[in-house]
PDB file of N, CA and C in Angstrom:
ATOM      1  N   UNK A   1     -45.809 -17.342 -43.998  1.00  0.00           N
ATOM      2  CA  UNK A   1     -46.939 -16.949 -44.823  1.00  0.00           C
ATOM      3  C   UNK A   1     -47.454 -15.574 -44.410  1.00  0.00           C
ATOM      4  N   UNK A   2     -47.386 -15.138 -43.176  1.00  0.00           N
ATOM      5  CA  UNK A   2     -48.367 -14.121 -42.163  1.00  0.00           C
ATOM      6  C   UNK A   2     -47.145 -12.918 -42.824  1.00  0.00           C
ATOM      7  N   UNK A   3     -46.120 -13.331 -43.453  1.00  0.00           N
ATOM      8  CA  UNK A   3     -44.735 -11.965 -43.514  1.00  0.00           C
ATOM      9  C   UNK A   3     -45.403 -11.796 -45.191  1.00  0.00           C
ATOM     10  N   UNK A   4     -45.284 -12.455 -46.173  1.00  0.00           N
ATOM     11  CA  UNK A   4     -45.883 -12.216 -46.924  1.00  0.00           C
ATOM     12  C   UNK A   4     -46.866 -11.690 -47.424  1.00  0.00           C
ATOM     13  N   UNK A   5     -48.137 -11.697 -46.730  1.00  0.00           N
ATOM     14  CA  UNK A   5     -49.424 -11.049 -46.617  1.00  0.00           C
ATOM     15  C   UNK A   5     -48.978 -10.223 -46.576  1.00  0.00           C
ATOM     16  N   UNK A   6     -48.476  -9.261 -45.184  1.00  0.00           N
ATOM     17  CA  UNK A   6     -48.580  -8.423 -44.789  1.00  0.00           C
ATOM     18  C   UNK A   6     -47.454  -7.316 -45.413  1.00  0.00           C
ATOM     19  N   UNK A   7     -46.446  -8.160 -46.107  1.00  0.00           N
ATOM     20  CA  UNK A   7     -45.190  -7.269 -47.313  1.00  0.00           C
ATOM     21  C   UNK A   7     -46.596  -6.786 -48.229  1.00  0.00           C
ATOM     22  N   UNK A   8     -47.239  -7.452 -49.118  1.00  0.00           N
ATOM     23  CA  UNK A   8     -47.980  -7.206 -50.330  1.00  0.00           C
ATOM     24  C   UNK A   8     -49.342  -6.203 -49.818  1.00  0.00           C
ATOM     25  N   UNK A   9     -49.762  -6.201 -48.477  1.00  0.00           N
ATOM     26  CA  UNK A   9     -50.419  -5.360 -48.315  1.00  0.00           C
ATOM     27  C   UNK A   9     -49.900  -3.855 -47.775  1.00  0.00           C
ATOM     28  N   UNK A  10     -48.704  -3.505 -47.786  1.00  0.00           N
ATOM     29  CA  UNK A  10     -47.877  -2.846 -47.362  1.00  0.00           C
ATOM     30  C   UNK A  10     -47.524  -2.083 -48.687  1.00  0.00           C
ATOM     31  N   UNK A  11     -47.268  -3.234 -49.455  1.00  0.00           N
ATOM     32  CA  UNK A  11     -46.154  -2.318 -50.695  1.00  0.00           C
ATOM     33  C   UNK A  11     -47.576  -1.590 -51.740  1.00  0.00           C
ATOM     34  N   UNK A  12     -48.797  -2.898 -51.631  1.00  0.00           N
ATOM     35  CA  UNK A  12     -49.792  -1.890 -52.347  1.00  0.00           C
ATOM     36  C   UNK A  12     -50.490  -0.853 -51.726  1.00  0.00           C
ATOM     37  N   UNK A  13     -50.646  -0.777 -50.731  1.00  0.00           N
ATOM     38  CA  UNK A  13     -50.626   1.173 -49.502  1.00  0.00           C
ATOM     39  C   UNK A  13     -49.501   2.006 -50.160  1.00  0.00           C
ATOM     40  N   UNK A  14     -48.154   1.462 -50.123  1.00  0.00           N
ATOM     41  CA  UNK A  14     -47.546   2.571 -50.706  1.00  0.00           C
ATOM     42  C   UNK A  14     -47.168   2.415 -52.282  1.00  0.00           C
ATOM     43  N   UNK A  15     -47.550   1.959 -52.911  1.00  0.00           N
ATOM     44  CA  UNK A  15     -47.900   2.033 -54.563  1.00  0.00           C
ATOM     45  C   UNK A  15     -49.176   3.314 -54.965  1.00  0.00           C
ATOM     46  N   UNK A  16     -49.681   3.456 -53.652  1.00  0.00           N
ATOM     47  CA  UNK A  16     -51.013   3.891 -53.801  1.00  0.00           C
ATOM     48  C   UNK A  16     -50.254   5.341 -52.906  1.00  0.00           C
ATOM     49  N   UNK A  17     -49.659   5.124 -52.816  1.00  0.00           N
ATOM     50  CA  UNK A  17     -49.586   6.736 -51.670  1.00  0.00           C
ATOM     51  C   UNK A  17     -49.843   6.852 -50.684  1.00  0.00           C
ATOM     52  N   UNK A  18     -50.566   5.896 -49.557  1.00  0.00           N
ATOM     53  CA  UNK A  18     -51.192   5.854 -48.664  1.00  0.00           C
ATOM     54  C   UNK A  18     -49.800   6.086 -47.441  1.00  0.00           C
ATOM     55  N   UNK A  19     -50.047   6.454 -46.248  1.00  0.00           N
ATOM     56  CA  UNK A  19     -49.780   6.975 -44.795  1.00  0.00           C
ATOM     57  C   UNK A  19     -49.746   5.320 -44.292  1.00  0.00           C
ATOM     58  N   UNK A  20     -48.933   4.930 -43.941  1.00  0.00           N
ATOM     59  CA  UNK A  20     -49.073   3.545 -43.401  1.00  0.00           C
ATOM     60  C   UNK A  20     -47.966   3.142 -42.337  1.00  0.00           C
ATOM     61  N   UNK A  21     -48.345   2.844 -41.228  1.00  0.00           N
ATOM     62  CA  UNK A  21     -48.060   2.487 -39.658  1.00  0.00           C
ATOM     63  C   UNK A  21     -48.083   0.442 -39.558  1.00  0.00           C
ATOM     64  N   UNK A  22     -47.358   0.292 -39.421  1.00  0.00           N
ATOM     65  CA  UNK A  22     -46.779  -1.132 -39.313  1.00  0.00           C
ATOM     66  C   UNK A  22     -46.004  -1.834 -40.652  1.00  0.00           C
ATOM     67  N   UNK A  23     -46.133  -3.115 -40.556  1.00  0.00           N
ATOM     68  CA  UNK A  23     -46.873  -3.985 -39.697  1.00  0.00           C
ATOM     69  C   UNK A  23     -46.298  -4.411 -37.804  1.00  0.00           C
ATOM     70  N   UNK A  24     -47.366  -3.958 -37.101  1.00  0.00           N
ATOM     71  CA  UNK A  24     -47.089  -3.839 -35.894  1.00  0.00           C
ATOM     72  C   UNK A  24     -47.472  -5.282 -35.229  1.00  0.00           C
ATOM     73  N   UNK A  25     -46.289  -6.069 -34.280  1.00  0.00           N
ATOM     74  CA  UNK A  25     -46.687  -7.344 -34.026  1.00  0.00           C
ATOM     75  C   UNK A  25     -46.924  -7.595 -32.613  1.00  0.00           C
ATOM     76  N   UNK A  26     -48.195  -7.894 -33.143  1.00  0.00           N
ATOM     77  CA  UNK A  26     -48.883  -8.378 -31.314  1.00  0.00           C
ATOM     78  C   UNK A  26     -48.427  -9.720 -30.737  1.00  0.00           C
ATOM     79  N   UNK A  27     -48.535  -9.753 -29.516  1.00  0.00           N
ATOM     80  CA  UNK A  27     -48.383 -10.922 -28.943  1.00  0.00           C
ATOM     81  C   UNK A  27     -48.828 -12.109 -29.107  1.00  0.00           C
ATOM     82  N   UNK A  28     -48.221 -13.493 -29.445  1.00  0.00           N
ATOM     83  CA  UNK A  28     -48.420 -14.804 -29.828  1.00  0.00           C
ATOM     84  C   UNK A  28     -48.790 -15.269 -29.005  1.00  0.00           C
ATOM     85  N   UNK A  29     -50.344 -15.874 -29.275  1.00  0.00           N
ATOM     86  CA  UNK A  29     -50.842 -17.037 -28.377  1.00  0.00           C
ATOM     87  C   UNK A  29     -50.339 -17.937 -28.881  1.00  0.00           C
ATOM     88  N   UNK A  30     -50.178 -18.972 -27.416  1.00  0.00           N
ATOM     89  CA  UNK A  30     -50.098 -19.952 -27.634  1.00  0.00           C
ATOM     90  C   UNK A  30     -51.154 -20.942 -26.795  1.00  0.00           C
ATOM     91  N   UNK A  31     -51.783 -21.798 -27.696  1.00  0.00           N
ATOM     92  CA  UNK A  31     -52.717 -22.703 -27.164  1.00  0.00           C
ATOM     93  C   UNK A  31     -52.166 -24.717 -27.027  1.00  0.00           C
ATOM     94  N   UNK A  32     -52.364 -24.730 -25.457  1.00  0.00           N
ATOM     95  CA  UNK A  32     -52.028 -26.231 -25.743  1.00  0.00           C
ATOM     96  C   UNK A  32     -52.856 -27.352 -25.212  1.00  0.00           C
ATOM     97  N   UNK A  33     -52.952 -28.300 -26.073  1.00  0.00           N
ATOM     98  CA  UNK A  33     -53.888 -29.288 -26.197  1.00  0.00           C
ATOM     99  C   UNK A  33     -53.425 -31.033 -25.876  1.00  0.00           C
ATOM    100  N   UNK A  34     -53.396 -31.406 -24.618  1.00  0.00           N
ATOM    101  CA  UNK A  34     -52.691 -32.699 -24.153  1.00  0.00           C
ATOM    102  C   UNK A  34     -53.819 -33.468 -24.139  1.00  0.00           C
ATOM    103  N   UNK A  35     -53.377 -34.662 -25.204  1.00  0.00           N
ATOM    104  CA  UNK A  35     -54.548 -35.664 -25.081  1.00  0.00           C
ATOM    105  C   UNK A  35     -53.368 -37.001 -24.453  1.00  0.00           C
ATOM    106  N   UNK A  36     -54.886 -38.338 -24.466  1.00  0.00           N
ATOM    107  CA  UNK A  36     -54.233 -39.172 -24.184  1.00  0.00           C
ATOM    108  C   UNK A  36     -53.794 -40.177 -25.349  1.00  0.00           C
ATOM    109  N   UNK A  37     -52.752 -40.925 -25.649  1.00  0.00           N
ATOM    110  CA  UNK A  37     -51.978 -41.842 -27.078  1.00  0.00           C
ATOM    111  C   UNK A  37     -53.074 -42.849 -26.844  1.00  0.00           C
ATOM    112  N   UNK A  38     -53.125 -43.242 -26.046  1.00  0.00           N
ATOM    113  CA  UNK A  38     -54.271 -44.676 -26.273  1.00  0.00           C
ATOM    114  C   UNK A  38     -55.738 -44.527 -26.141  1.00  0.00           C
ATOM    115  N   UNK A  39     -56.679 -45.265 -27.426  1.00  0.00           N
ATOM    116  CA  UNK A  39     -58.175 -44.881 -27.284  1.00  0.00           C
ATOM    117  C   UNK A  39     -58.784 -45.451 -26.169  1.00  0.00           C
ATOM    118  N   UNK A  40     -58.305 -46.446 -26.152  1.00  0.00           N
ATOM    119  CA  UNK A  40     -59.500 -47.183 -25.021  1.00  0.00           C
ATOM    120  C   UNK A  40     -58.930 -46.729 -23.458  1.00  0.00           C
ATOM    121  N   UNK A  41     -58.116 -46.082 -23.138  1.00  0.00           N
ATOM    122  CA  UNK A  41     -58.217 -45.712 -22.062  1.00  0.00           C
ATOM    123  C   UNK A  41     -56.897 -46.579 -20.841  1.00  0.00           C
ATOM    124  N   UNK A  42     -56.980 -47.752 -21.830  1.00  0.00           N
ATOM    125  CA  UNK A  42     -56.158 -48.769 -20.561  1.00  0.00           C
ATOM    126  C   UNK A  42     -54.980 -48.707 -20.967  1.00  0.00           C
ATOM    127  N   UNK A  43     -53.797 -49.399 -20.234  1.00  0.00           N
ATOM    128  CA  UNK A  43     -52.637 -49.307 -20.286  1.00  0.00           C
ATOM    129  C   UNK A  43     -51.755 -48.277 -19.540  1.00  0.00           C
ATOM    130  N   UNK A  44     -50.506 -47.762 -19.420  1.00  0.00           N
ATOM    131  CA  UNK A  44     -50.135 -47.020 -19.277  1.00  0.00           C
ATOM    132  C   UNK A  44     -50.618 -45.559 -19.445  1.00  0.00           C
ATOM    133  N   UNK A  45     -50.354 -44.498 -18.978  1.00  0.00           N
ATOM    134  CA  UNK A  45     -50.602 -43.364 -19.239  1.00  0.00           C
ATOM    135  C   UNK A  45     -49.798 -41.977 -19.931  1.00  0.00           C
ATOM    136  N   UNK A  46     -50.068 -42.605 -21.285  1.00  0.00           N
ATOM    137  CA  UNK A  46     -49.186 -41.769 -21.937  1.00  0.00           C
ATOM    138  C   UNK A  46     -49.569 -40.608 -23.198  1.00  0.00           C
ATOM    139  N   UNK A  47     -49.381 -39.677 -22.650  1.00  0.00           N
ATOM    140  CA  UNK A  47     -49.692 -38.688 -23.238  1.00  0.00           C
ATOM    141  C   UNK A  47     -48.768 -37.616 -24.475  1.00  0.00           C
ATOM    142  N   UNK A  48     -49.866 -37.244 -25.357  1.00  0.00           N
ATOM    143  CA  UNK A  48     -49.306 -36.657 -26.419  1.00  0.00           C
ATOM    144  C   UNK A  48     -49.788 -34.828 -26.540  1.00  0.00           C
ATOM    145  N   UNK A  49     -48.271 -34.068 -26.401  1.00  0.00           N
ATOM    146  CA  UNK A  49     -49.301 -32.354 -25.877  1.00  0.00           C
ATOM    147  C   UNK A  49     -48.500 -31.654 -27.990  1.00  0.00           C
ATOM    148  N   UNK A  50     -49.752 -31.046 -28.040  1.00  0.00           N
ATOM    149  CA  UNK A  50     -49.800 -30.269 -29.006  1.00  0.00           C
ATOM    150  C   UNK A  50     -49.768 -28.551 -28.502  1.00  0.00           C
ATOM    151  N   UNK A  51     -49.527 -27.721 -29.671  1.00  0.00           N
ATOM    152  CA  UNK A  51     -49.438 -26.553 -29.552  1.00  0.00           C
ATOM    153  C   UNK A  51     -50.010 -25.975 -30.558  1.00  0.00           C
ATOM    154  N   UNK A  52     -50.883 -24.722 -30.820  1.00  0.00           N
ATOM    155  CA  UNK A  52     -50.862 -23.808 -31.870  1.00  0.00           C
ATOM    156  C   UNK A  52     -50.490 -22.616 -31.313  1.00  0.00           C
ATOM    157  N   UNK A  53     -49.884 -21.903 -32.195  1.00  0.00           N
ATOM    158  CA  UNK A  53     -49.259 -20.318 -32.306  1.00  0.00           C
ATOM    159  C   UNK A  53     -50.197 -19.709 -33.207  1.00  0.00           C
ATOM    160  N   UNK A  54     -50.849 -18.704 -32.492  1.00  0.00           N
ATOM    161  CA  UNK A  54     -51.146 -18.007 -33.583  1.00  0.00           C
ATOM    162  C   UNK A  54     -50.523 -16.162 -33.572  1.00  0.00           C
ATOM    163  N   UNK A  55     -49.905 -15.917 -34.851  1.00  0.00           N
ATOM    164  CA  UNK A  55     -49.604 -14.313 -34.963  1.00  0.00           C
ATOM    165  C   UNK A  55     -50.496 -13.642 -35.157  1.00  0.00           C
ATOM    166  N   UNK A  56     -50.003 -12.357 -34.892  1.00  0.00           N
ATOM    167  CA  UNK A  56     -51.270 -11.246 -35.407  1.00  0.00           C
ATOM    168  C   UNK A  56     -50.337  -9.967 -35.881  1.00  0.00           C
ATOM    169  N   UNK A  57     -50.481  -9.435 -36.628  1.00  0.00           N
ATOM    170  CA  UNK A  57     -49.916  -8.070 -37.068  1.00  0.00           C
ATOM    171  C   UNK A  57     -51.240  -7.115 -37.300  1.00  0.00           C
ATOM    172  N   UNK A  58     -50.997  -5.935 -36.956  1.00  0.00           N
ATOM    173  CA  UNK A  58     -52.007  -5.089 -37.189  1.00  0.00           C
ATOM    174  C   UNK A  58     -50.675  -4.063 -38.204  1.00  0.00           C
ATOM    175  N   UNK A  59     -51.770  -3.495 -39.306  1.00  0.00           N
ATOM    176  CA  UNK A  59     -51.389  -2.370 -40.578  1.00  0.00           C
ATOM    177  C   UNK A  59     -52.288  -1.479 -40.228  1.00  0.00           C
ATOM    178  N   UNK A  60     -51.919  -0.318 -40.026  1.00  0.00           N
ATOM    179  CA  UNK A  60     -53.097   1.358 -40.176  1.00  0.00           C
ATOM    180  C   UNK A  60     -52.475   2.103 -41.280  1.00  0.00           C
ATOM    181  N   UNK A  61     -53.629   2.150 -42.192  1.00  0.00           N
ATOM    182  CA  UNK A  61     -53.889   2.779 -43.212  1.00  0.00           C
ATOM    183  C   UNK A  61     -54.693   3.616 -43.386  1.00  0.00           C
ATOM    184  N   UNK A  62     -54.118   4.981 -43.398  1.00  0.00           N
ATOM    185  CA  UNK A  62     -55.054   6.443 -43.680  1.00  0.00           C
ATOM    186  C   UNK A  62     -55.521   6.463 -44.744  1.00  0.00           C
ATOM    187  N   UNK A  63     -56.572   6.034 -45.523  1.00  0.00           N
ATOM    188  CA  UNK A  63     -57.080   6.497 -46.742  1.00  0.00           C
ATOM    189  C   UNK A  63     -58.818   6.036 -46.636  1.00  0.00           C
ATOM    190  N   UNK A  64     -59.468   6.471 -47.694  1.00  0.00           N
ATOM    191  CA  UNK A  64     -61.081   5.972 -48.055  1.00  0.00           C
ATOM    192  C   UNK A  64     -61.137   4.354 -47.917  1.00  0.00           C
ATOM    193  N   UNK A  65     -62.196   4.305 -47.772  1.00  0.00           N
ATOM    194  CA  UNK A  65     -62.684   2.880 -47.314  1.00  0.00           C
ATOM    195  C   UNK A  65     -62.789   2.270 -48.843  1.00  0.00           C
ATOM    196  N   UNK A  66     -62.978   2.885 -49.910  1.00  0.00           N
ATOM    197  CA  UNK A  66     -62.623   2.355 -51.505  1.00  0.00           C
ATOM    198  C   UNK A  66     -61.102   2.156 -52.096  1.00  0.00           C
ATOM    199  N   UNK A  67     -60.622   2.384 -51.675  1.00  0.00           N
ATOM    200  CA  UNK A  67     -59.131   2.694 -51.523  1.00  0.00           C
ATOM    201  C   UNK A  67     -58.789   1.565 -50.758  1.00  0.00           C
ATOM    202  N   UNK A  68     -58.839   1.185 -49.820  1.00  0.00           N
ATOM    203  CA  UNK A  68     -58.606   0.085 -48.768  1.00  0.00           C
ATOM    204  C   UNK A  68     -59.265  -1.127 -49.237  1.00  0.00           C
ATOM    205  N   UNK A  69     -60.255  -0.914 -49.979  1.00  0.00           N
ATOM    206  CA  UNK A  69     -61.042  -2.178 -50.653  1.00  0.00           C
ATOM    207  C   UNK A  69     -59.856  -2.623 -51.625  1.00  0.00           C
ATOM    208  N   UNK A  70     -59.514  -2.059 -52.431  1.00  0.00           N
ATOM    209  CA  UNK A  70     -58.909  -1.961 -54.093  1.00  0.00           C
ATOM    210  C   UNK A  70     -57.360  -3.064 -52.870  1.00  0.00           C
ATOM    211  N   UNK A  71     -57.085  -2.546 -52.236  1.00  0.00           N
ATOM    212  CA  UNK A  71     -55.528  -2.759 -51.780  1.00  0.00           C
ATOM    213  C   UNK A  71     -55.985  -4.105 -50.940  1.00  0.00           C
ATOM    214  N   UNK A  72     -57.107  -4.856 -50.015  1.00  0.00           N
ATOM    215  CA  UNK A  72     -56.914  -5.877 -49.548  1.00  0.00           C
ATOM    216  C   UNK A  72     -57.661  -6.595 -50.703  1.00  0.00           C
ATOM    217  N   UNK A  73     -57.980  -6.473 -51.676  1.00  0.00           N
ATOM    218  CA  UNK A  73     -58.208  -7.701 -52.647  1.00  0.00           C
ATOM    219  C   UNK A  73     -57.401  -8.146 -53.356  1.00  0.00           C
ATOM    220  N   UNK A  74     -56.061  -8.377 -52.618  1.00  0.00           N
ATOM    221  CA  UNK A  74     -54.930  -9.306 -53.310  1.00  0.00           C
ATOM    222  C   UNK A  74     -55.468 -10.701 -52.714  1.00  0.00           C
ATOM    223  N   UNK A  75     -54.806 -11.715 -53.332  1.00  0.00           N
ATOM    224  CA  UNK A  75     -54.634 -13.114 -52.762  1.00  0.00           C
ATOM    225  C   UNK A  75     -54.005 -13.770 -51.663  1.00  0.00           C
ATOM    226  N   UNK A  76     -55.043 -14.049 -50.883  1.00  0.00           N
ATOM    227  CA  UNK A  76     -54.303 -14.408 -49.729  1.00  0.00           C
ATOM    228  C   UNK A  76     -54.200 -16.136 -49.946  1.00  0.00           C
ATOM    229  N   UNK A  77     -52.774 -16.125 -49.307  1.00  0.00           N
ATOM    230  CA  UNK A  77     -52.985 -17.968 -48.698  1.00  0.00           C
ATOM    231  C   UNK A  77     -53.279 -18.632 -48.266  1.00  0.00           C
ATOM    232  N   UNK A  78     -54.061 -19.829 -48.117  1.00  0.00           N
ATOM    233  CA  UNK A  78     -54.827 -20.854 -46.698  1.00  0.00           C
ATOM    234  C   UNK A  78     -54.082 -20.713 -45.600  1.00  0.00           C
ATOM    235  N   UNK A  79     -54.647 -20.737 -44.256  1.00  0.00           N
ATOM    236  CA  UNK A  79     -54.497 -20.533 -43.558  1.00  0.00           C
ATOM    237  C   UNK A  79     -54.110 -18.885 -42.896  1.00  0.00           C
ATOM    238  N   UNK A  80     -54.052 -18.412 -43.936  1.00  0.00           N
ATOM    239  CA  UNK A  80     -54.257 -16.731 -43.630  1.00  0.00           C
ATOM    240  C   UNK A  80     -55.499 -15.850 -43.718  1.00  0.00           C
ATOM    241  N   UNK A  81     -55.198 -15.516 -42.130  1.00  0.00           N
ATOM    242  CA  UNK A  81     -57.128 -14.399 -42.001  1.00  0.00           C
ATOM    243  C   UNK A  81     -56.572 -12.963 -41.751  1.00  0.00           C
ATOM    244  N   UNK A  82     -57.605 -12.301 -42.495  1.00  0.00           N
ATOM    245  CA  UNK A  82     -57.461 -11.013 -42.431  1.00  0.00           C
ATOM    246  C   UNK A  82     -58.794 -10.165 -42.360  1.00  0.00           C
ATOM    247  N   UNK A  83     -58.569  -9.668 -41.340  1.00  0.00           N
ATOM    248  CA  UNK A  83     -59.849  -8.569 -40.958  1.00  0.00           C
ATOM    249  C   UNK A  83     -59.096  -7.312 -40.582  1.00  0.00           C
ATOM    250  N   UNK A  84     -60.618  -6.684 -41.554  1.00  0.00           N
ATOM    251  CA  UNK A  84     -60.568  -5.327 -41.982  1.00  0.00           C
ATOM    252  C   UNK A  84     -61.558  -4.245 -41.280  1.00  0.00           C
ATOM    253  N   UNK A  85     -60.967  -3.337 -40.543  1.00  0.00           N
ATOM    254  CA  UNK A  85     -61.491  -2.310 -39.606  1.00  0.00           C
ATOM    255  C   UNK A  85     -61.809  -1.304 -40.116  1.00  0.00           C
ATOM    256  N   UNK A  86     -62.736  -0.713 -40.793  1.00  0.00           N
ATOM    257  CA  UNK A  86     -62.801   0.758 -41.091  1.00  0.00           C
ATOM    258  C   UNK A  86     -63.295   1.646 -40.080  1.00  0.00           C
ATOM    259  N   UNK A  87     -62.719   2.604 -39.224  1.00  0.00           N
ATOM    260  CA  UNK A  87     -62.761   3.922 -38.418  1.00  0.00           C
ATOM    261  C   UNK A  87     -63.631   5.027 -39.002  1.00  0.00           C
ATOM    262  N   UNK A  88     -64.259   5.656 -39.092  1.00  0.00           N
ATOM    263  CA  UNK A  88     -64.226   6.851 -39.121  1.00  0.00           C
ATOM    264  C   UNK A  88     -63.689   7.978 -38.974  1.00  0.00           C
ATOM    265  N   UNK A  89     -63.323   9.437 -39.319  1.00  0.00           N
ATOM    266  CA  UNK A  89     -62.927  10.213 -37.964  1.00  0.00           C
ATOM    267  C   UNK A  89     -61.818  11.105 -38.967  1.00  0.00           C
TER     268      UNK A  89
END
């Protein structure tokens, strides 16, 4: 899903003309979460471990902050977040 986003925010930067640097991929957390299989506590001790991954890609885009508006108001999919940095300078 995270390759998709980041194709459609890519191809509309350069539909638009824009100067564009990535998508550059940061390092994957990974978070893990070991609970225990049984509620009440008794019995054996047997445990169940989960994981989430999460990606991150960062895009730099040289243009106006109206310009950058127009290009991240495509549709994104559940479970996809996207935050938007405007710089100065």
């Amino acid at each position: 899903m995270n390759v998709v986003v980041c194709a459609d925010l890519v191809r509309g930067a350069k539909d638009k003309r824009l100067k564009v640097k990535g998508p550059v991929r940061m390092p994957t957390k990974v978070l893990h979460i070991t609970t225990r299989k049984s509620p009440c506590g008794e019995g054996t001790n047997t445990w169940d471990r989960f994981e989430l991954r999460v990606h991150k890609r960062v895009i730099d885009l040289h243009s106006s902050s109206e310009v950058v508006k127009q290009i991240t108001s495509i549709t994104i999919e559940p479970g996809v977040e996207v935050e938007v940095t405007i710089a100065e300078g």
